[in-house]
C-alpha atoms as a PDB file:
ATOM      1  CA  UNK A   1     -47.261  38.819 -24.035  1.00  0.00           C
ATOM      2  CA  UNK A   2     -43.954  37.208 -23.369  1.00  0.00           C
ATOM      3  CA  UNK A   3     -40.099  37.046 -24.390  1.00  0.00           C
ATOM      4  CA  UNK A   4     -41.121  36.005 -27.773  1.00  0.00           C
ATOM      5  CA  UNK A   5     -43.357  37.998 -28.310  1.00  0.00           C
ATOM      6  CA  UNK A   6     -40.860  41.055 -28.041  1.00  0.00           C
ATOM      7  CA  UNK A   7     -38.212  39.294 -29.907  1.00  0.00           C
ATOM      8  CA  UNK A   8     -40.206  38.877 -32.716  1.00  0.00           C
ATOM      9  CA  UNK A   9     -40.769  42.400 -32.655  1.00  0.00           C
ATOM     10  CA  UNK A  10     -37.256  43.777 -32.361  1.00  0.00           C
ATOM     11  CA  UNK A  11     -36.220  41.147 -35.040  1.00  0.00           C
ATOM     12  CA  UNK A  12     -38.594  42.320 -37.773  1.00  0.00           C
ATOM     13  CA  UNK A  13     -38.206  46.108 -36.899  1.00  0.00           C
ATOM     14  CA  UNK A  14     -34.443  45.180 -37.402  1.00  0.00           C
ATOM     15  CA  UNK A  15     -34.758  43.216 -40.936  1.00  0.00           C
ATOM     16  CA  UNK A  16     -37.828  45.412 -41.835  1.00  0.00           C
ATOM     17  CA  UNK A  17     -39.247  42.119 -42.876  1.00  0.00           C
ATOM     18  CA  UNK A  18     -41.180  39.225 -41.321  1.00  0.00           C
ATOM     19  CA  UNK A  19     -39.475  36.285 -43.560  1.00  0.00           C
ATOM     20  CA  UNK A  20     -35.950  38.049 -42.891  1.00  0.00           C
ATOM     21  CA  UNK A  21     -36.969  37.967 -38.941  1.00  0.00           C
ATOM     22  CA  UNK A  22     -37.832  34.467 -39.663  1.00  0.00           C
ATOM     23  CA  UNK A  23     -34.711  33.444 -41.323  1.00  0.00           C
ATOM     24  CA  UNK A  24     -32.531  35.364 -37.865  1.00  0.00           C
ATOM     25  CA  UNK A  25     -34.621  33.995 -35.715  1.00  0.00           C
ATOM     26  CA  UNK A  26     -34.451  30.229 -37.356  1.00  0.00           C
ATOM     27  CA  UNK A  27     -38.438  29.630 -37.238  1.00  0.00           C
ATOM     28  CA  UNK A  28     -41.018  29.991 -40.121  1.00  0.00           C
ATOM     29  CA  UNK A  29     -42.338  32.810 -41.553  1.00  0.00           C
ATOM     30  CA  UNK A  30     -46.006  32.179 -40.421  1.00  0.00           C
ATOM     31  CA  UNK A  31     -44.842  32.008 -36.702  1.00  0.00           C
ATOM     32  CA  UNK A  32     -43.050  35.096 -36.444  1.00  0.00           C
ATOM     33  CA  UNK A  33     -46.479  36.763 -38.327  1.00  0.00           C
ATOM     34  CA  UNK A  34     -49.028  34.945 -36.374  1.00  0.00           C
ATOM     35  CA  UNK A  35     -47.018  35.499 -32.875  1.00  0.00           C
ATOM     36  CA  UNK A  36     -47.120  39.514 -33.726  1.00  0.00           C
ATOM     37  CA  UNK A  37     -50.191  39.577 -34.888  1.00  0.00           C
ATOM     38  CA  UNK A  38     -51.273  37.986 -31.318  1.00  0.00           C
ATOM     39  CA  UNK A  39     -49.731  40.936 -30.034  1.00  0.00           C
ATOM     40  CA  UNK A  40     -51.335  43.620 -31.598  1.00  0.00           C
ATOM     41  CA  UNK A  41     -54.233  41.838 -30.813  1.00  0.00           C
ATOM     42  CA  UNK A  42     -53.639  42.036 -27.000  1.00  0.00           C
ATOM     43  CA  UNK A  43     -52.613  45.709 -27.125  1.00  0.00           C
ATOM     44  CA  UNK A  44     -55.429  46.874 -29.426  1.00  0.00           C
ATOM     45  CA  UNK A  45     -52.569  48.503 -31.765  1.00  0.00           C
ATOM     46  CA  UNK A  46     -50.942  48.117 -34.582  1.00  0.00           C
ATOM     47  CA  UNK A  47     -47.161  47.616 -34.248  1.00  0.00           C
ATOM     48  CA  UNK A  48     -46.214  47.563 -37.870  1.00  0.00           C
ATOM     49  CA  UNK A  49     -47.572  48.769 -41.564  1.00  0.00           C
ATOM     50  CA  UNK A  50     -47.732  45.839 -43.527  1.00  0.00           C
ATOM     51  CA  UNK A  51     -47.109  46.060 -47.657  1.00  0.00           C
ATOM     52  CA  UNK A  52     -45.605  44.137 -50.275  1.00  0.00           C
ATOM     53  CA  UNK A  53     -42.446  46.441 -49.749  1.00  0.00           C
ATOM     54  CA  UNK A  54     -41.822  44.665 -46.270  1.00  0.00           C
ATOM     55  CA  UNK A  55     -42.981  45.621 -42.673  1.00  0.00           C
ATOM     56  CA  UNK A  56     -42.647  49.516 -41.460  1.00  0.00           C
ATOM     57  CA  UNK A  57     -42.901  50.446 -37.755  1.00  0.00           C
ATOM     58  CA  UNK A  58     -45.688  52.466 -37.004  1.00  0.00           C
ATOM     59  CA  UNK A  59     -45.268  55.991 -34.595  1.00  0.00           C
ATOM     60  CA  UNK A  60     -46.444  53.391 -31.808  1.00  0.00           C
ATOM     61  CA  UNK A  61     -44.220  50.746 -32.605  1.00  0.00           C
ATOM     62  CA  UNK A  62     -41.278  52.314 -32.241  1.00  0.00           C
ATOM     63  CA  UNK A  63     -41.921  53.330 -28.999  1.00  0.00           C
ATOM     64  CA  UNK A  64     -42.534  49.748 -28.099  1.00  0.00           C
ATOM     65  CA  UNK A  65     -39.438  48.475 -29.898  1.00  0.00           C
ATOM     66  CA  UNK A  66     -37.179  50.839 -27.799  1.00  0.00           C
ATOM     67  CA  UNK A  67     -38.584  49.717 -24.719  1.00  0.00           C
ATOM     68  CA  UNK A  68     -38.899  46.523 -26.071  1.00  0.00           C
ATOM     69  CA  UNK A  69     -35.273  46.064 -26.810  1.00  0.00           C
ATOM     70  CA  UNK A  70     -34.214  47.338 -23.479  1.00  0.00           C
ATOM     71  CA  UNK A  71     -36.105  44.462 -21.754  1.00  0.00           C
ATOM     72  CA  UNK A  72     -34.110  42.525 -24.098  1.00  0.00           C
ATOM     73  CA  UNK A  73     -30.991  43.956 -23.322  1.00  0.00           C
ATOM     74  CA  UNK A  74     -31.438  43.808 -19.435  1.00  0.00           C
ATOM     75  CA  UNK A  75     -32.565  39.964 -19.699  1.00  0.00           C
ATOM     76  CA  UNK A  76     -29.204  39.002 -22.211  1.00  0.00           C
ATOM     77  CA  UNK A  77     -27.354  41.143 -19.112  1.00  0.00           C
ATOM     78  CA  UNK A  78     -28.738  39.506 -16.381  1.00  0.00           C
ATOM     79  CA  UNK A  79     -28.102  35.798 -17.988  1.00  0.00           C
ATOM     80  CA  UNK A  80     -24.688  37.150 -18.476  1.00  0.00           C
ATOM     81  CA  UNK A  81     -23.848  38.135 -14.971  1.00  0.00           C
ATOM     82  CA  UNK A  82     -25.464  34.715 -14.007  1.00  0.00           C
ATOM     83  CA  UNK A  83     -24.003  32.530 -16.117  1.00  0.00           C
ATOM     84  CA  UNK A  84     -20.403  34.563 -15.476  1.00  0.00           C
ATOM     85  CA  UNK A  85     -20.878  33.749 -11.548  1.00  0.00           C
ATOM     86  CA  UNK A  86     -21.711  30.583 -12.169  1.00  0.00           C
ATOM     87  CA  UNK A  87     -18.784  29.867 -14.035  1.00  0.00           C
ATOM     88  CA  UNK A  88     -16.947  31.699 -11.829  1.00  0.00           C
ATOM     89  CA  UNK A  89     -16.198  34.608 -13.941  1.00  0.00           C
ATOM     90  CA  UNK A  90     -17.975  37.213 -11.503  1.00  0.00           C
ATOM     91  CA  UNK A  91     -18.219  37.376  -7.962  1.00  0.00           C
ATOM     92  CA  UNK A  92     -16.224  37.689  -4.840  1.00  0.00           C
ATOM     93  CA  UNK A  93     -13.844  35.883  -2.665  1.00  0.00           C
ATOM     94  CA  UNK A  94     -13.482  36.580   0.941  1.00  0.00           C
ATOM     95  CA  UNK A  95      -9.602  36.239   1.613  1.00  0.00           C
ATOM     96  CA  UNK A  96      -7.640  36.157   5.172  1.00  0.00           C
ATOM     97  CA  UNK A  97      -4.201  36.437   5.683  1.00  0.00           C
ATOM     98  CA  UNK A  98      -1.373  37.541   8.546  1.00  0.00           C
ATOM     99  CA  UNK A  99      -1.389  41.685   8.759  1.00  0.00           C
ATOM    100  CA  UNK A 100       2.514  40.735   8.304  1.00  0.00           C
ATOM    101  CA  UNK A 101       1.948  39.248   5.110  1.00  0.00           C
ATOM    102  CA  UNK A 102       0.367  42.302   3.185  1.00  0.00           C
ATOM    103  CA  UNK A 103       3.376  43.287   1.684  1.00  0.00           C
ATOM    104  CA  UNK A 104       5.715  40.932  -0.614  1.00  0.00           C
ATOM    105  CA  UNK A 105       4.005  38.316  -2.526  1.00  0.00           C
ATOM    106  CA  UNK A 106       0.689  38.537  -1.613  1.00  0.00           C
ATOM    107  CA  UNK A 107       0.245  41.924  -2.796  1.00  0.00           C
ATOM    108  CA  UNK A 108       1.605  40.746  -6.012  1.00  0.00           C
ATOM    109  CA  UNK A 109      -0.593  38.052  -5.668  1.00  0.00           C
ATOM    110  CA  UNK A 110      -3.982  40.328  -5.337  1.00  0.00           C
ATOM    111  CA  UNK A 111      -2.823  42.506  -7.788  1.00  0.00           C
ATOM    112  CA  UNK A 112      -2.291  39.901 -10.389  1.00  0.00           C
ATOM    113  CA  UNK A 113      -5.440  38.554 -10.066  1.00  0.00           C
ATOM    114  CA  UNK A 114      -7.516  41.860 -10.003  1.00  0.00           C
ATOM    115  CA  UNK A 115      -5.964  42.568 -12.925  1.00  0.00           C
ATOM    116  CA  UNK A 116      -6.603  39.820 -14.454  1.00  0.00           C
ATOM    117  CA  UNK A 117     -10.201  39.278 -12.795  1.00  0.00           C
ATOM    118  CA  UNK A 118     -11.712  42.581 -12.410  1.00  0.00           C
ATOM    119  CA  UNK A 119     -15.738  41.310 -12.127  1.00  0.00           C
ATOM    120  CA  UNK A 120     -14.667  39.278  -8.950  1.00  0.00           C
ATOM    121  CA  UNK A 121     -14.149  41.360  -6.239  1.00  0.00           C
ATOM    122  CA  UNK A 122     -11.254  40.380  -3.252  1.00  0.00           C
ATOM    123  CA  UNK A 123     -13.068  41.354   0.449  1.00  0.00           C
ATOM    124  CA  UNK A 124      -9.623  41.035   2.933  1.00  0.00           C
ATOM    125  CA  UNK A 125      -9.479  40.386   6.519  1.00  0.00           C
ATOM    126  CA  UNK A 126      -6.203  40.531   8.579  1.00  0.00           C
ATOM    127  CA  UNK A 127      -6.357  38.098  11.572  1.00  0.00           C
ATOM    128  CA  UNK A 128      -4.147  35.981  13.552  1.00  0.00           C
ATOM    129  CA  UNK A 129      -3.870  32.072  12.800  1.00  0.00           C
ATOM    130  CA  UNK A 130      -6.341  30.898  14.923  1.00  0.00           C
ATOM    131  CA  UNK A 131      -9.436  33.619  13.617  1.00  0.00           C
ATOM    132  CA  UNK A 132      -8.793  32.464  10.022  1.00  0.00           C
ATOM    133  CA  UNK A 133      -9.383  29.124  11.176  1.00  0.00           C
ATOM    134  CA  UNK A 134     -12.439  29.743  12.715  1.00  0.00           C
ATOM    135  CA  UNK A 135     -13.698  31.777   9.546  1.00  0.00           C
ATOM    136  CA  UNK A 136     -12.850  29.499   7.388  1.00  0.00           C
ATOM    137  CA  UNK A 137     -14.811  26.578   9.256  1.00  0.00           C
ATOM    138  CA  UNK A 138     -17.919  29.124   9.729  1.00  0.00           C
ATOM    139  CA  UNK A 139     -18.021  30.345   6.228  1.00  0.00           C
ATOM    140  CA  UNK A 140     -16.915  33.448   6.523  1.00  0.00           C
ATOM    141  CA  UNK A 141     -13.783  33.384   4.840  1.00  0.00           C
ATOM    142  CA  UNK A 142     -13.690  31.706   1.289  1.00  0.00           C
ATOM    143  CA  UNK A 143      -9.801  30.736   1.812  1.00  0.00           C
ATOM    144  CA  UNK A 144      -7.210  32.216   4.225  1.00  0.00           C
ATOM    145  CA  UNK A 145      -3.104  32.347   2.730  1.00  0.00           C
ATOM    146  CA  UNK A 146      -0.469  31.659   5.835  1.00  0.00           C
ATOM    147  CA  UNK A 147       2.824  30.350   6.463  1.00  0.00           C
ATOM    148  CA  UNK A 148       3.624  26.313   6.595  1.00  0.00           C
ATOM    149  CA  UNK A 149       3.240  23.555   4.569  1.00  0.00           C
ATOM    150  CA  UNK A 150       0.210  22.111   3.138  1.00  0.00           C
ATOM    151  CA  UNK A 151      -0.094  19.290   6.263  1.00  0.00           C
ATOM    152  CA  UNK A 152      -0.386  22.135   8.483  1.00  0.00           C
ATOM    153  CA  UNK A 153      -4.359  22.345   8.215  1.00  0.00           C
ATOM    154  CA  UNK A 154      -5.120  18.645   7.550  1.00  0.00           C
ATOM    155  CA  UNK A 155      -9.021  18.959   7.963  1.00  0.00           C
ATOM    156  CA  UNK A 156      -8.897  21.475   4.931  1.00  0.00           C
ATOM    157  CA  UNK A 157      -8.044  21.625   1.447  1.00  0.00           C
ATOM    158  CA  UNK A 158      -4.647  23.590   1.077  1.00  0.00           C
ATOM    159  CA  UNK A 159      -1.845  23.897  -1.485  1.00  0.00           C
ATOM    160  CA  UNK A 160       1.014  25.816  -1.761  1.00  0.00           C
ATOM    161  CA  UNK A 161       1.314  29.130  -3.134  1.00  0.00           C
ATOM    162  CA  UNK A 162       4.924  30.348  -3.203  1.00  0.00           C
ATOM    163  CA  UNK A 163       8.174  30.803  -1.124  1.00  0.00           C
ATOM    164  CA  UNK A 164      10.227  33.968   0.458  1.00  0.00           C
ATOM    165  CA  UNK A 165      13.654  33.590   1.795  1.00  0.00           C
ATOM    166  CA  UNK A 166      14.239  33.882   5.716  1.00  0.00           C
ATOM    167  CA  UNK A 167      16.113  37.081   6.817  1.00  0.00           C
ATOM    168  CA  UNK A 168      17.643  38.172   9.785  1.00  0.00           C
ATOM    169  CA  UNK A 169      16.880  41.843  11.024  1.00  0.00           C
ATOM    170  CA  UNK A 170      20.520  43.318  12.283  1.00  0.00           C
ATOM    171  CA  UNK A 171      21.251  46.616  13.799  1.00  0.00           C
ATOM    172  CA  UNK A 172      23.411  48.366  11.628  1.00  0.00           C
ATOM    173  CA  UNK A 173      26.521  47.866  14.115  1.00  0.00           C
ATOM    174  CA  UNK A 174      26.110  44.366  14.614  1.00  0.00           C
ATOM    175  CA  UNK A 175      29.235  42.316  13.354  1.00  0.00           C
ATOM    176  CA  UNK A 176      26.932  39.975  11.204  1.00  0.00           C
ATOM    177  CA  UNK A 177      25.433  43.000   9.151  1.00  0.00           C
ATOM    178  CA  UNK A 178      29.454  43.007   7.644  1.00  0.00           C
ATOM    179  CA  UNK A 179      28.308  39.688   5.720  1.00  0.00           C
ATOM    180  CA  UNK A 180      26.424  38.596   2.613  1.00  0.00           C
ATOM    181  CA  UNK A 181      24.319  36.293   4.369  1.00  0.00           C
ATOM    182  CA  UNK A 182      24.552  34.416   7.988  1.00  0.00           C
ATOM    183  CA  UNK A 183      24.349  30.785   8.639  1.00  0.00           C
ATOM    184  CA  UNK A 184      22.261  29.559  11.649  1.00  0.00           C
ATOM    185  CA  UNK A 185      25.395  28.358  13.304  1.00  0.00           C
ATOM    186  CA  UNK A 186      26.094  32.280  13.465  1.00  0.00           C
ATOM    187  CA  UNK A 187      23.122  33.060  15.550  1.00  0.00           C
ATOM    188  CA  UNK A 188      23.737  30.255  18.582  1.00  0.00           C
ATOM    189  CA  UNK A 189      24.401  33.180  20.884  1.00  0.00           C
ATOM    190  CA  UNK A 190      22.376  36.154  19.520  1.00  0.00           C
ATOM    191  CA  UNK A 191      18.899  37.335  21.163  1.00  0.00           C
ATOM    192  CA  UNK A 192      15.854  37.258  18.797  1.00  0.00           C
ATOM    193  CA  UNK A 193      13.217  39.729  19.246  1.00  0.00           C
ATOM    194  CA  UNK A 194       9.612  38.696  18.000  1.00  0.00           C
ATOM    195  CA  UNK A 195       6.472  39.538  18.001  1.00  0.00           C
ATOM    196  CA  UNK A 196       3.043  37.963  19.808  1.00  0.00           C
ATOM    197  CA  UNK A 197       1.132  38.216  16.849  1.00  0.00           C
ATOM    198  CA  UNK A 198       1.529  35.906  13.759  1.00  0.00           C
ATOM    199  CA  UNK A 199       3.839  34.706  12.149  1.00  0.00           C
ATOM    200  CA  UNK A 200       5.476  35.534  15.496  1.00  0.00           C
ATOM    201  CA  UNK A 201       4.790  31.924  16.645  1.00  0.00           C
ATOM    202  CA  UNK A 202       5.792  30.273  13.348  1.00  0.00           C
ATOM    203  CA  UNK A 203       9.078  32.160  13.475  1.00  0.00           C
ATOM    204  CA  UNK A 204       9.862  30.883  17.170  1.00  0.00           C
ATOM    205  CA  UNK A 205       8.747  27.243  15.779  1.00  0.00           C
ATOM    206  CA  UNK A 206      11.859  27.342  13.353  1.00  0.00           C
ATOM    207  CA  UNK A 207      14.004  29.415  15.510  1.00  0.00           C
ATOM    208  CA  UNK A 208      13.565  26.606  18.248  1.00  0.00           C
ATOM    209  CA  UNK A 209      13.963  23.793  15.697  1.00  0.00           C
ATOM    210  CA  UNK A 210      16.986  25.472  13.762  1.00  0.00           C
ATOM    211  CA  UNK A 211      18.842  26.482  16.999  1.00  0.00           C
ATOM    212  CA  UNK A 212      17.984  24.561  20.238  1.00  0.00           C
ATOM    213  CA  UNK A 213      20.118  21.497  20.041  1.00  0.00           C
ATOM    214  CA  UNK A 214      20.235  19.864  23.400  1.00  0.00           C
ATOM    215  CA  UNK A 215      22.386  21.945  25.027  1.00  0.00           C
ATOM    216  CA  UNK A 216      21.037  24.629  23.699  1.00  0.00           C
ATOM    217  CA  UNK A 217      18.384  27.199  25.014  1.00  0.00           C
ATOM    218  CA  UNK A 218      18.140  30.174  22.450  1.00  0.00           C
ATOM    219  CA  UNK A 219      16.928  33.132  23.922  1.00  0.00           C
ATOM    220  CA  UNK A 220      13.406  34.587  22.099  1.00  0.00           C
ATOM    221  CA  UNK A 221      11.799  37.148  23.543  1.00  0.00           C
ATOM    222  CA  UNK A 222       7.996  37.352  22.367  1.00  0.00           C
ATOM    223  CA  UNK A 223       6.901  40.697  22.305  1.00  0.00           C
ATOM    224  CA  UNK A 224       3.247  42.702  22.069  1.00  0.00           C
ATOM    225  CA  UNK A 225       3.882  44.878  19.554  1.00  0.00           C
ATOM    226  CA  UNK A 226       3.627  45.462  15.593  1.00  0.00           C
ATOM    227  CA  UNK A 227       6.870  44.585  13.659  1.00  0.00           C
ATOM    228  CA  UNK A 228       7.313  47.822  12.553  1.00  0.00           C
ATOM    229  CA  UNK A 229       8.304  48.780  16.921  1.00  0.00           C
ATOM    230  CA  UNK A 230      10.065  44.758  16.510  1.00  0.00           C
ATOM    231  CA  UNK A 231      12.504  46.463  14.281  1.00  0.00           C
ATOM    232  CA  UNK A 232      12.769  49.986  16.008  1.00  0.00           C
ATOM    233  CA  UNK A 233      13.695  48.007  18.997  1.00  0.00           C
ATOM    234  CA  UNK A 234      16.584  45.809  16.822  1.00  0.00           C
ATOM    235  CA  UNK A 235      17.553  49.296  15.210  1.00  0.00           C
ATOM    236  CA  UNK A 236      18.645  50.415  18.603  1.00  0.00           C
ATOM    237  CA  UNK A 237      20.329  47.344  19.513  1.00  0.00           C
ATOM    238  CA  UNK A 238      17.762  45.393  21.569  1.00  0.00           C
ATOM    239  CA  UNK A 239      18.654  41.868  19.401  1.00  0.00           C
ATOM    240  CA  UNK A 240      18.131  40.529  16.418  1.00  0.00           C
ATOM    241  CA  UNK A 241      15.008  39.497  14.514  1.00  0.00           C
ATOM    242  CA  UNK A 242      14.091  36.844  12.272  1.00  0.00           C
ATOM    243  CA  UNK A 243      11.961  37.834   9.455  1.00  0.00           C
ATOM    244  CA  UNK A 244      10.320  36.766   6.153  1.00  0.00           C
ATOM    245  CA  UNK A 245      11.701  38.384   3.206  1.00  0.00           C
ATOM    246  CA  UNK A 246       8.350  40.881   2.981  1.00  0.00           C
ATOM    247  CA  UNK A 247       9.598  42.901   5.844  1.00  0.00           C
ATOM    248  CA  UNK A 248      12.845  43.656   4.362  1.00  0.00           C
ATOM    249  CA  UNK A 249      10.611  46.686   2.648  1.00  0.00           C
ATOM    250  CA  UNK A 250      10.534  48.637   5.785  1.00  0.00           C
ATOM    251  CA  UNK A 251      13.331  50.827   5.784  1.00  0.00           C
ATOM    252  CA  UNK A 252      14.428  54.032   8.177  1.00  0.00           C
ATOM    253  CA  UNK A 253      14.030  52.049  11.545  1.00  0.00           C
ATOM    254  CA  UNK A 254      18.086  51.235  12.241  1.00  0.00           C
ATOM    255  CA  UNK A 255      17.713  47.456  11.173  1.00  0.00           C
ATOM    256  CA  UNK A 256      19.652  46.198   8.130  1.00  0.00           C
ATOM    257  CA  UNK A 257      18.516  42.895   6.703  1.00  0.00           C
ATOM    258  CA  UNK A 258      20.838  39.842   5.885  1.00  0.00           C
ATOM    259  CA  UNK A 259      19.738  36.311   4.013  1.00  0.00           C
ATOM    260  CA  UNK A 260      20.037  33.131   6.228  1.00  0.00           C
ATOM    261  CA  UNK A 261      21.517  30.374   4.688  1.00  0.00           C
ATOM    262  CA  UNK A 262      22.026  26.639   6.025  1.00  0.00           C
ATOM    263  CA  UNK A 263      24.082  24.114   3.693  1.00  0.00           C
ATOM    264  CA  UNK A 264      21.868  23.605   1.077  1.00  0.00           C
ATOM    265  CA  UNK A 265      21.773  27.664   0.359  1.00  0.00           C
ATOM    266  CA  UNK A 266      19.168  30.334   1.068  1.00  0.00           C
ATOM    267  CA  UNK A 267      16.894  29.117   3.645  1.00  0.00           C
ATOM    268  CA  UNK A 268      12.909  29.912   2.843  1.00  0.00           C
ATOM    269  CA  UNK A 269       9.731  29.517   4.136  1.00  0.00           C
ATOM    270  CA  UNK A 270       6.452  28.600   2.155  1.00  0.00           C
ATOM    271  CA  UNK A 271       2.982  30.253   2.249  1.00  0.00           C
ATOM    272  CA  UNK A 272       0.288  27.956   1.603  1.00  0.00           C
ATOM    273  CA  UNK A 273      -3.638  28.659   0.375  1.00  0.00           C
ATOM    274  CA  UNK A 274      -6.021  26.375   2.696  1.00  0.00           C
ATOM    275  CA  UNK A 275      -9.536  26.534   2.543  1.00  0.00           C
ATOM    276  CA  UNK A 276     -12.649  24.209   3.545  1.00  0.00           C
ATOM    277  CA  UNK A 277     -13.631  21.086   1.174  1.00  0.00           C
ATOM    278  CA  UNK A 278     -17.606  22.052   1.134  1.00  0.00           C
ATOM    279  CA  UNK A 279     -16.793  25.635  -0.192  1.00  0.00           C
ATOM    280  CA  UNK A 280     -18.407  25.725  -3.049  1.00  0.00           C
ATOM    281  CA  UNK A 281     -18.103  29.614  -4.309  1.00  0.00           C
ATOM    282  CA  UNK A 282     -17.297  29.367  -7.695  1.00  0.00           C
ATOM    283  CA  UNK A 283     -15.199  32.400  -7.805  1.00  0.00           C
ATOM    284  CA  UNK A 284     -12.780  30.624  -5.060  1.00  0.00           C
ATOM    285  CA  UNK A 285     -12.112  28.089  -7.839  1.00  0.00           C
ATOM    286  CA  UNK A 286     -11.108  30.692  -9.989  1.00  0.00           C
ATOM    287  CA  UNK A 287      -8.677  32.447  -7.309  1.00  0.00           C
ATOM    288  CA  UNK A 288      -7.278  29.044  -6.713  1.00  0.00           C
ATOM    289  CA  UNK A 289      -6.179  28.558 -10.160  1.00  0.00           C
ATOM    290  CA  UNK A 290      -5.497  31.515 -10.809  1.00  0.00           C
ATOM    291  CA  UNK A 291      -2.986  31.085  -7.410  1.00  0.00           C
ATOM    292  CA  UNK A 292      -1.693  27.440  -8.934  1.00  0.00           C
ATOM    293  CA  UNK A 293      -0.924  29.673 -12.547  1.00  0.00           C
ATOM    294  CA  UNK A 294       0.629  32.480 -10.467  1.00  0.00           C
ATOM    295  CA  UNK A 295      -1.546  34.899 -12.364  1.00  0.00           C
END
């Protein structure tokens, strides 16, 4: 007995009729009756009545063509689901990103794509820079989204996903809050308040390059705590803090949040997608265009 076998059978219980089996099937007549024939043989029962009306299950046969077509149905699942992760319709993606970054775009971004996606599954890890790095190299993590530009990771493959503007975290007395937006010429004398963890060390990065001109030695205080204490402490007049646009979403801790422009308009900063060339998952591919499509 084999897959033929059975689909013979289901076929001609369905058509009630070898040559109309035949004709579904696209084979010959004398195949479909020789091949079931074989199989009554092997069970020692027959499967159908035979008469010049057509073919008519027996009490026995349909018993066999109900299990029979559940076999059927199972197999036609299974090449489904195999050929689907394959293709890169089903499976899962292991994504890593900032704990600072789980708010704004990227949950639009996981939404989207769940919704859009729902038989590949997203399995998240928040970690600092240098952990998704390290995943991504030991094949742990599928692809990791962080701040930069695309050269930032040059030994992986990496493209970028989408922009936020750069705000600046006030308290609500500060004489800068009174604006629209700030320039960085505004900030030359102000203390910045950031955090250890990342994108703490991105945000210095700029705040160095945007403010320390030679003479210049801007005062950043790194803290070891989570940005939602980063803002308590600006709140209640500690400093100031600069911020990607995602955190402007936490509300009730004192700190009012104001664009930072430089001459060209709103300045922003860009999240990229990096991941390693030898991944070959072929649900990645799908997250990665569905990343490039924004859906």
């Amino acid at each position: 007995m084999d897959l033929r076998h059975l689909r013979y059978v289901v076929a001609t219980a369905r058509n009630s009729s070898f040559s109309a089996a035949a004709l579904e099937l696209e084979v010959q007549q004398p195949i479909v009756s020789r091949r079931i024939r074989e199989l009554e043989e092997e069970l020692g029962v027959a499967l159908f009545d035979r008469s010049t009306a057509g073919a008519k299950l027996t009490p026995v046969g349909e018993n066999f063509v109900v299990m029979a077509g559940r076999i059927l149905d199972d197999l036609q699942r299974l090449t489904d689901r195999t050929r689907a992760a394959v293709e890169g319709r089903r499976g899962s993606v292991a994504l890593g990103f900032y704990k600072s970054l789980s708010s704004g775009s990227l949950r639009f971004i996981m939404r989207s794509f769940r919704e859009n996606h729902p038989d590949i599954g997203l399995d998240l890890l928040e970690a600092p820079f240098v952990e998704l790095m390290a995943a991504i190299h030991s094949g742990k993590l599928d692809v990791a989204i962080i701040l930069g530009d695309p050269n930032r990771c040059p030994v992986l493959h990496s493209m970028s996903v989408s922009t936020e503007q750069l705000m600046l975290a006030l308290p609500l007395d500060h004489p800068l809050a009174e604006k629209p937006f700030v320039y960085w010429s505004d900030l030359k004398e102000e203390r910045f308040l950031i955090s250890h963890r990342d994108p703490g060390p991105d945000i210095r990065n700029i705040l160095i390059a945007k403010l320390a001109a030679p003479s210049d030695d801007p005062e950043i205080v790194s803290l070891h705590v989570s940005l939602e204490n980063i803002l308590s402490l600006v709140g209640a007049g500690q400093g100031v803090s600069l911020q990607c646009e995602c955190a402007s979403g936490l509300t009730g801790l004192g700190a009012v949040f104001r664009p930072v422009h430089d001459a060209n308009g709103a300045a922003r900063i860009g999240y990229i997608a990096c991941w390693h060339p030898q991944n070959d998952n072929p649900a990645l591919k799908t997250f990665l265009e569905a990343l490039k499509s924004g859906t």
